[in-house]
PDB file of N, CA and C in Angstrom:
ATOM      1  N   UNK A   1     140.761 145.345  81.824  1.00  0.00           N
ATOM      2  CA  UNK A   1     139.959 146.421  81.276  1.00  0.00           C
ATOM      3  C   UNK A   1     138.864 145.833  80.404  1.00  0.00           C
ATOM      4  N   UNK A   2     137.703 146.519  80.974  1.00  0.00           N
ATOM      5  CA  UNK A   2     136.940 146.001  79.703  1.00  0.00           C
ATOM      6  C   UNK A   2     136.305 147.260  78.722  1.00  0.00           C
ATOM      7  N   UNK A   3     135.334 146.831  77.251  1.00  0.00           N
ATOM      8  CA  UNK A   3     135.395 147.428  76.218  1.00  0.00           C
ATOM      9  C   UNK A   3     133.834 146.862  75.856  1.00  0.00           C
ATOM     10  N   UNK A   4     133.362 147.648  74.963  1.00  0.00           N
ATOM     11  CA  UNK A   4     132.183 147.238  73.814  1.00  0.00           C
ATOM     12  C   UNK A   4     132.386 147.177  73.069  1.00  0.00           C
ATOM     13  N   UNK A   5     131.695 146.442  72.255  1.00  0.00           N
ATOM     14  CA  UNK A   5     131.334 146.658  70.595  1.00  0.00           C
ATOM     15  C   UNK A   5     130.154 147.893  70.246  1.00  0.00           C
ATOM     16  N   UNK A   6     130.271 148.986  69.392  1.00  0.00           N
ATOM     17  CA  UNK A   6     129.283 149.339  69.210  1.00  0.00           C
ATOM     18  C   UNK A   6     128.342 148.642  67.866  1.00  0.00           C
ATOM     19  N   UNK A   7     127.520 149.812  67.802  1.00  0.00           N
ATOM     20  CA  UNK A   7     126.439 149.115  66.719  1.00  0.00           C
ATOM     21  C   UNK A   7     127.143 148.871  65.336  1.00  0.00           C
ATOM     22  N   UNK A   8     128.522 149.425  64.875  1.00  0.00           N
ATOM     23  CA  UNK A   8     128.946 149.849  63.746  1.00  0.00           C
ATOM     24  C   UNK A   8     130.229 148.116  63.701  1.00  0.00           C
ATOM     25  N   UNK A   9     130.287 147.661  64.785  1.00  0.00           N
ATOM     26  CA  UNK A   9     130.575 146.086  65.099  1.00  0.00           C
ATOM     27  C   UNK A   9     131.979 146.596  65.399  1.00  0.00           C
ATOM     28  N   UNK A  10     132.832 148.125  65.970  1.00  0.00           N
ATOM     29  CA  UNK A  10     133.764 148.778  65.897  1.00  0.00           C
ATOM     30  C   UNK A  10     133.598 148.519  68.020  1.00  0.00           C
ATOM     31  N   UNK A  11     135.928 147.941  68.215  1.00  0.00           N
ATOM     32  CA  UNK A  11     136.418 147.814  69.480  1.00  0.00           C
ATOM     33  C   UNK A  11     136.826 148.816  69.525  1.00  0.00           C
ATOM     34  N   UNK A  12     136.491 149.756  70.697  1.00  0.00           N
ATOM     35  CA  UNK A  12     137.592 151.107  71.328  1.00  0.00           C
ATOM     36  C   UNK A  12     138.800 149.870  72.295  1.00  0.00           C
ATOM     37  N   UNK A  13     140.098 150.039  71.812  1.00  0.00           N
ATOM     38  CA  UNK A  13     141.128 149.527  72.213  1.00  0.00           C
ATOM     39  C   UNK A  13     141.418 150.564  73.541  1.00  0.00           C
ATOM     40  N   UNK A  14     141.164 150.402  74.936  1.00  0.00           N
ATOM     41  CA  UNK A  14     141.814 151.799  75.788  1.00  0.00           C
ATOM     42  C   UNK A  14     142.842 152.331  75.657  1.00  0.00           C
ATOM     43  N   UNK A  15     142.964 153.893  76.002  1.00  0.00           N
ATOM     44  CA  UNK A  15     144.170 154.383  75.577  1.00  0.00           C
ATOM     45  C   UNK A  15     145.469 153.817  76.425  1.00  0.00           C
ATOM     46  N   UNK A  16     145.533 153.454  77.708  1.00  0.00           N
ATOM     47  CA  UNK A  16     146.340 152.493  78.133  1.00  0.00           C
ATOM     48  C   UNK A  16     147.434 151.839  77.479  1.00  0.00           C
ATOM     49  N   UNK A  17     146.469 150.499  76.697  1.00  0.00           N
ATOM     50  CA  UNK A  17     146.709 149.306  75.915  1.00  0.00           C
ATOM     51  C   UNK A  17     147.481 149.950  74.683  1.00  0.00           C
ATOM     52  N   UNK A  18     146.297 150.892  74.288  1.00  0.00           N
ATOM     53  CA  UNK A  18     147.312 151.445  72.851  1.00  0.00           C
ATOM     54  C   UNK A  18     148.559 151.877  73.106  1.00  0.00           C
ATOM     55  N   UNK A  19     149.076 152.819  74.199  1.00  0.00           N
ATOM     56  CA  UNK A  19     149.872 153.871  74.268  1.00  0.00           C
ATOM     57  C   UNK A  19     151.406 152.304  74.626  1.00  0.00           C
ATOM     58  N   UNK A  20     150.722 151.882  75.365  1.00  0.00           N
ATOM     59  CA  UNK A  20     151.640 150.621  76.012  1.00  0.00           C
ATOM     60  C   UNK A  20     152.217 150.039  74.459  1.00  0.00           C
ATOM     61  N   UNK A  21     151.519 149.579  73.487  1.00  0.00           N
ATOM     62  CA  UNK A  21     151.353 148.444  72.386  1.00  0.00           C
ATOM     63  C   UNK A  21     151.892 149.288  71.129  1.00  0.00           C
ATOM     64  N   UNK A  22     151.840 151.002  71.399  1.00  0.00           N
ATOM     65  CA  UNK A  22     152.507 151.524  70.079  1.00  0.00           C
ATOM     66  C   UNK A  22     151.666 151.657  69.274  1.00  0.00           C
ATOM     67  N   UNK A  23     150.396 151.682  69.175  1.00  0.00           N
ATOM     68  CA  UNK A  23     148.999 151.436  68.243  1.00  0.00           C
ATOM     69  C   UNK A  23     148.805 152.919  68.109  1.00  0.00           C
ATOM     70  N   UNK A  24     149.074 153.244  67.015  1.00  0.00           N
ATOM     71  CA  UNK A  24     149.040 154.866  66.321  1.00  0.00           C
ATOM     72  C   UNK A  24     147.381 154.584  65.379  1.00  0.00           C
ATOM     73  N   UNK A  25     146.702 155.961  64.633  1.00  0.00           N
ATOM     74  CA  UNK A  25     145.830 155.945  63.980  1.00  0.00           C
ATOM     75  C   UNK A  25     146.585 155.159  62.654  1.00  0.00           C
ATOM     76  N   UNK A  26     146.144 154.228  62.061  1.00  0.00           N
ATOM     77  CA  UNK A  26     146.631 153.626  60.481  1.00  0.00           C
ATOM     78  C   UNK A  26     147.420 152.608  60.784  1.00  0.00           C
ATOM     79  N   UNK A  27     147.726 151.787  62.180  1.00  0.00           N
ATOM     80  CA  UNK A  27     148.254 150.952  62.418  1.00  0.00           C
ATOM     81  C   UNK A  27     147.482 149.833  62.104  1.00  0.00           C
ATOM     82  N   UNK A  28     148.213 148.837  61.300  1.00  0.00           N
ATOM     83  CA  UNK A  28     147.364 147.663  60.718  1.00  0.00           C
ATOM     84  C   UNK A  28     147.768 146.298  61.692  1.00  0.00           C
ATOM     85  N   UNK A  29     146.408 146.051  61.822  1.00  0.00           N
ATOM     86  CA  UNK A  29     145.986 144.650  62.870  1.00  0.00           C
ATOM     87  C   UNK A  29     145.620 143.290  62.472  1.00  0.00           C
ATOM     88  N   UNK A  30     146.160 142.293  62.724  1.00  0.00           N
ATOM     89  CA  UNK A  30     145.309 140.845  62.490  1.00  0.00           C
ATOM     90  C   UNK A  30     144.533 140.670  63.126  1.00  0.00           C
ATOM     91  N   UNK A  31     143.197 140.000  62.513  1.00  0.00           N
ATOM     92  CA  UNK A  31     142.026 139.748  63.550  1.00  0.00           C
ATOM     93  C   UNK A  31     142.289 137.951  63.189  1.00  0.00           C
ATOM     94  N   UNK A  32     142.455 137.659  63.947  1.00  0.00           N
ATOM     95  CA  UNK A  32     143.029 135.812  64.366  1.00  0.00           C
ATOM     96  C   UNK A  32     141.954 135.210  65.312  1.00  0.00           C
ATOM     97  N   UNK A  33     140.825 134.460  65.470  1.00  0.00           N
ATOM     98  CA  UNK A  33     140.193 133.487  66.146  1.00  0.00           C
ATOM     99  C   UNK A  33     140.254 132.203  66.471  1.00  0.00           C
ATOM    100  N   UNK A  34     140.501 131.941  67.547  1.00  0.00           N
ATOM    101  CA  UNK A  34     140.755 130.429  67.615  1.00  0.00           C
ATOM    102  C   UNK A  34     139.177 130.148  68.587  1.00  0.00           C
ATOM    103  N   UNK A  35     139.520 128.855  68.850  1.00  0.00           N
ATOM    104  CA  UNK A  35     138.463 127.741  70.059  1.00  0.00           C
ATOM    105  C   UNK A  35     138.269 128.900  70.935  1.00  0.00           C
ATOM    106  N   UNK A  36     138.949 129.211  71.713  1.00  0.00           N
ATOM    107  CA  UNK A  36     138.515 130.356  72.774  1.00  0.00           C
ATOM    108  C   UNK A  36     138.983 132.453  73.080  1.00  0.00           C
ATOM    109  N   UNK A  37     139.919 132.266  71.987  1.00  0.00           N
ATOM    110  CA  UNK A  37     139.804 133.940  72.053  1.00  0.00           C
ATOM    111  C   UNK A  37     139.867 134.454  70.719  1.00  0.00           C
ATOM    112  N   UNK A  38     139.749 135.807  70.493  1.00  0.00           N
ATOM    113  CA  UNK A  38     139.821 136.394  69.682  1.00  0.00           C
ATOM    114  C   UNK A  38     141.143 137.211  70.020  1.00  0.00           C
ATOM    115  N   UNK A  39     142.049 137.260  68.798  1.00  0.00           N
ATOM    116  CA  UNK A  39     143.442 137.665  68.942  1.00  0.00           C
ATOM    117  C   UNK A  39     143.846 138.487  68.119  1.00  0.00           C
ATOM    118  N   UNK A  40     144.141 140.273  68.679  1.00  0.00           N
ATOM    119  CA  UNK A  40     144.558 141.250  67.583  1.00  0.00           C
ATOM    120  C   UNK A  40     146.338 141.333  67.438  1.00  0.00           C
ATOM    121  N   UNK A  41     146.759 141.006  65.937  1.00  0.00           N
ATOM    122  CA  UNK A  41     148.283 141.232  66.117  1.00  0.00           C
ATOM    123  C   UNK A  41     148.630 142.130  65.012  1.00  0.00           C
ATOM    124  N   UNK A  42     149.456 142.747  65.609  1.00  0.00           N
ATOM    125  CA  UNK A  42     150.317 144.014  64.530  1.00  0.00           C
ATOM    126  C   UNK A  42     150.699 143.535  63.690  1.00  0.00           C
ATOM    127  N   UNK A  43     150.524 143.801  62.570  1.00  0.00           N
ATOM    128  CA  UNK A  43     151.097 143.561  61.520  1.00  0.00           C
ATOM    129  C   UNK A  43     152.323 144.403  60.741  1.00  0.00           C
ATOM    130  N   UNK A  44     153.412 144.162  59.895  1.00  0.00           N
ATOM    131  CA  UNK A  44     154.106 145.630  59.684  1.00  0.00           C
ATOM    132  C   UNK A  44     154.781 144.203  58.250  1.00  0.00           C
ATOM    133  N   UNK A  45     155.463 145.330  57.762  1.00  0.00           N
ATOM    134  CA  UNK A  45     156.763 144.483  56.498  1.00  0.00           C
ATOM    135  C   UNK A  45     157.461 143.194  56.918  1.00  0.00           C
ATOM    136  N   UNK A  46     157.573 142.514  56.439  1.00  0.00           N
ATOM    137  CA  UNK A  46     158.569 141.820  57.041  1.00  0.00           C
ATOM    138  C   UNK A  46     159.824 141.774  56.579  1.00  0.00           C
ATOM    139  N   UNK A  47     160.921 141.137  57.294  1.00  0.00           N
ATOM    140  CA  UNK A  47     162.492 141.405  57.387  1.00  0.00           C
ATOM    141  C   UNK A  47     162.789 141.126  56.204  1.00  0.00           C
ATOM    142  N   UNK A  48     163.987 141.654  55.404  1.00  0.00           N
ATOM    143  CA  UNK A  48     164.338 141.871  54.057  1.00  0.00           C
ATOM    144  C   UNK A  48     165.714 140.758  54.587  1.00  0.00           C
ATOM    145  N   UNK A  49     165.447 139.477  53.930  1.00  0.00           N
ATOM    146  CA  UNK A  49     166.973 138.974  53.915  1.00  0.00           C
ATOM    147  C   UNK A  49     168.381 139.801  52.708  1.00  0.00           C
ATOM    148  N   UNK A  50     169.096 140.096  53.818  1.00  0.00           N
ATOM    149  CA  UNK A  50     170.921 140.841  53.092  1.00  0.00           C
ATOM    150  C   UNK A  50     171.649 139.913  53.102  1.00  0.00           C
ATOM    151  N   UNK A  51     172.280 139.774  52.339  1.00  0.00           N
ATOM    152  CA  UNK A  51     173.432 139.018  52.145  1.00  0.00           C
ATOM    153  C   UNK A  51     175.194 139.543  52.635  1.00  0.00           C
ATOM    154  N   UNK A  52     175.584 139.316  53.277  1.00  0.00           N
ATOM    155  CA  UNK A  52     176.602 140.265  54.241  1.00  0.00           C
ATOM    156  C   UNK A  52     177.774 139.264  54.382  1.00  0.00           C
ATOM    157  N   UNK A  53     178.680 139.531  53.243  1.00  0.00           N
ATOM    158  CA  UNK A  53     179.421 138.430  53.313  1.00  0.00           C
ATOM    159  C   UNK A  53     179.147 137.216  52.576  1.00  0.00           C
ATOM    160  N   UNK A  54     179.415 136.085  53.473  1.00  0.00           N
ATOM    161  CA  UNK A  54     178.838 134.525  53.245  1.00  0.00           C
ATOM    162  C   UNK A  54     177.390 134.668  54.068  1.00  0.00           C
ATOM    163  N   UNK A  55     176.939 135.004  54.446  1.00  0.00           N
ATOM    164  CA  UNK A  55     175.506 135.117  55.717  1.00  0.00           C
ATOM    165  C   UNK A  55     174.567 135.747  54.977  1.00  0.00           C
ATOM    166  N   UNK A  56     173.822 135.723  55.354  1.00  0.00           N
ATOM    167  CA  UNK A  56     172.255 136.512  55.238  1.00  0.00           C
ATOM    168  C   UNK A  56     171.664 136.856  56.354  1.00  0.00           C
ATOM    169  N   UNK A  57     171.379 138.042  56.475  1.00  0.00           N
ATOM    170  CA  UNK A  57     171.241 138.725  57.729  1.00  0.00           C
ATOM    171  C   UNK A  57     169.524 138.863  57.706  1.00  0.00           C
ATOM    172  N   UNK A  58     168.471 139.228  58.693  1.00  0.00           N
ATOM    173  CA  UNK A  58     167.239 139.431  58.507  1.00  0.00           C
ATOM    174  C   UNK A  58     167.698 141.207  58.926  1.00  0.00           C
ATOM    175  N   UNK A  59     167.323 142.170  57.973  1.00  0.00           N
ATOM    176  CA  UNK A  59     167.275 143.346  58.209  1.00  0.00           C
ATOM    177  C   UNK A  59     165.503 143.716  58.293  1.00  0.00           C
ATOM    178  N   UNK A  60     165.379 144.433  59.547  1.00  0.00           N
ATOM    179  CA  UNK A  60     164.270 145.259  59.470  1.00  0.00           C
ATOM    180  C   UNK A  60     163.646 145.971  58.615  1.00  0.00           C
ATOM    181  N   UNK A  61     162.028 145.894  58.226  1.00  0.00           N
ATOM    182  CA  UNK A  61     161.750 147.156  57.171  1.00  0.00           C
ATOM    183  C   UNK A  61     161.136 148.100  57.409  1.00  0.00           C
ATOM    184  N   UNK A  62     160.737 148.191  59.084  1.00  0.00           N
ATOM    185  CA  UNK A  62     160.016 148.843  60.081  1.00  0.00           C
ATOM    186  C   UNK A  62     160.951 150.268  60.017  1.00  0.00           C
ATOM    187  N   UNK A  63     160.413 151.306  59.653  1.00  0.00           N
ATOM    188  CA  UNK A  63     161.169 152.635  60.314  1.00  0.00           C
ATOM    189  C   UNK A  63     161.250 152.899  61.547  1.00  0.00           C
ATOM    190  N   UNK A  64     162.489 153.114  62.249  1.00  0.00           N
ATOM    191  CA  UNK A  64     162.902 153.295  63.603  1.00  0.00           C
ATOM    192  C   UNK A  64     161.872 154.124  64.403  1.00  0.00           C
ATOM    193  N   UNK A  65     161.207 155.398  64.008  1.00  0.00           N
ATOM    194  CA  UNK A  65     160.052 155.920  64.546  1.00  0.00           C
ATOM    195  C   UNK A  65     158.685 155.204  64.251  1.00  0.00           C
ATOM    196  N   UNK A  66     158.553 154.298  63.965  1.00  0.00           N
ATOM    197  CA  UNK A  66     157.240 153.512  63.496  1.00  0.00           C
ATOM    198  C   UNK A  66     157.187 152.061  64.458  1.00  0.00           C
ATOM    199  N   UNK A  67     158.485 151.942  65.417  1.00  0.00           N
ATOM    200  CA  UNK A  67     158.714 151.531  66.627  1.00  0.00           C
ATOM    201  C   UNK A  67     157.841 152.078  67.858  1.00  0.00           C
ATOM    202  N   UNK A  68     157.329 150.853  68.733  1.00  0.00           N
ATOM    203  CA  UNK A  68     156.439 151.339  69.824  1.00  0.00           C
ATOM    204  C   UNK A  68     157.929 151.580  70.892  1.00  0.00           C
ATOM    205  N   UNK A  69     157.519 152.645  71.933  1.00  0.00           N
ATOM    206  CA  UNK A  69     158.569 152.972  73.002  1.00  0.00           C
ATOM    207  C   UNK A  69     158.062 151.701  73.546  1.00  0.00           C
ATOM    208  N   UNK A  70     159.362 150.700  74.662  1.00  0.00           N
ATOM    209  CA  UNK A  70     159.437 149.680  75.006  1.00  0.00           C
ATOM    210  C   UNK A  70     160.248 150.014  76.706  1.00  0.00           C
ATOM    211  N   UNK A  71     159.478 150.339  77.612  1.00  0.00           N
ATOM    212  CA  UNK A  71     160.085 150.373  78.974  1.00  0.00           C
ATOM    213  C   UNK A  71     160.238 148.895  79.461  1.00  0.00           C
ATOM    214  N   UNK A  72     161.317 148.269  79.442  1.00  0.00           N
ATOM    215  CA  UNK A  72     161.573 146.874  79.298  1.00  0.00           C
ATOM    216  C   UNK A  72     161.584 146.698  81.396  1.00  0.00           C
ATOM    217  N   UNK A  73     162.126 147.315  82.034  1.00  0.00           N
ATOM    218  CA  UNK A  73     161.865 147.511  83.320  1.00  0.00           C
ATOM    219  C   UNK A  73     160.064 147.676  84.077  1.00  0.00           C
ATOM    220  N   UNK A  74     159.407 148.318  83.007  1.00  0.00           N
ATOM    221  CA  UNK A  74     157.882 148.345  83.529  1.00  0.00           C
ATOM    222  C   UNK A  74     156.998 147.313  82.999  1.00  0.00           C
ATOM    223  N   UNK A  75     157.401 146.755  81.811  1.00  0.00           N
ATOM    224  CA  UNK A  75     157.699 145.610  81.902  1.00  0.00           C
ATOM    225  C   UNK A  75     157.346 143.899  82.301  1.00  0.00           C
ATOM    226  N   UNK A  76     158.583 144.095  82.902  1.00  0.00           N
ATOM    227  CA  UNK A  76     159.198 143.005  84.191  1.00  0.00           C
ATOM    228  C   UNK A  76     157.959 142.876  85.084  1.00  0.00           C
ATOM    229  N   UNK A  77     158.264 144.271  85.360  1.00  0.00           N
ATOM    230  CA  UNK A  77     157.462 144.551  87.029  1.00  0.00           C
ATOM    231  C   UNK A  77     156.023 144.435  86.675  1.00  0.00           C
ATOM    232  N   UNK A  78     155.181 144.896  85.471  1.00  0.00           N
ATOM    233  CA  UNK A  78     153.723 144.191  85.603  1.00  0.00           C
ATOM    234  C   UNK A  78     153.822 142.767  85.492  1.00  0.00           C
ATOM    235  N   UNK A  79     154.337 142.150  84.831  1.00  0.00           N
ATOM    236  CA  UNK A  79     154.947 140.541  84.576  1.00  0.00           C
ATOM    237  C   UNK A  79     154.758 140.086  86.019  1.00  0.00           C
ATOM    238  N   UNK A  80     155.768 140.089  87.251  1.00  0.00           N
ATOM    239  CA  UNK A  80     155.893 139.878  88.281  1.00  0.00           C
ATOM    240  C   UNK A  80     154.704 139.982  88.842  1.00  0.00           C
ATOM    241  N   UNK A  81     153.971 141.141  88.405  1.00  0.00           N
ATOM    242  CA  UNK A  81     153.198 141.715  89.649  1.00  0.00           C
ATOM    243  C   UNK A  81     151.367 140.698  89.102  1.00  0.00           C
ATOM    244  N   UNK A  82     151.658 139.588  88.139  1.00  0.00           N
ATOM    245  CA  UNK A  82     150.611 139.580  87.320  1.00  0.00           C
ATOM    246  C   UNK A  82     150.125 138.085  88.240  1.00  0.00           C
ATOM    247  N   UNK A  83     151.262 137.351  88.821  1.00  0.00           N
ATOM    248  CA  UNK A  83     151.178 136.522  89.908  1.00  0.00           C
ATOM    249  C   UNK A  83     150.955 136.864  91.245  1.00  0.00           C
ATOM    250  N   UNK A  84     149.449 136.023  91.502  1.00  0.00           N
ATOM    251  CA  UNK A  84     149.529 135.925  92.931  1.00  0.00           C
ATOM    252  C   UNK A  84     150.391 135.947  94.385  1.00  0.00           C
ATOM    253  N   UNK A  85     151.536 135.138  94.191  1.00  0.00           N
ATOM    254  CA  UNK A  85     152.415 134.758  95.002  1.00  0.00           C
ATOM    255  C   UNK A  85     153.032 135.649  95.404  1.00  0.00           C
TER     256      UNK A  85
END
């Protein structure tokens, strides 16, 4: 898929990509550049170490609805389907 920049230096992400990626309005992004791409990554809390026992567990700080839906089967199959062969 491709995209513009407009004059305001603002990416329309397609609704596709978003709906796929979980990208709601107020979802916060890294803008990351290297040698050859430019790289957007979600950003969210990070894991709260618990102590559980003798262990320390990494607990989530993400609210369960603040989770993107994940069809782990559709997936696969663009994965597969992303090779020639």
């Amino acid at each position: 898929m491709k995209t513009t920049i407009d004059k305001a230096g603002r990416v329309v992400i397609p609704a596709a990509i978003r709906k796929r990626a979980g990208l709601k309005p107020g979802t916060e992004l890294e803008v990351i550049m290297d040698d050859i791409a430019i790289h957007l990554v979600r950003t969210g809390p990070e894991p709260k170490l618990v102590r559980r026992g003798r262990r320390l567990i990494a607990k989530p700080m993400t609210k369960p609805e603040n989770l993107p839906e994940v069809d782990l089967a559709v997936m696969v199959e663009e994965e597969r389907n992303r090779w020639p062969w």
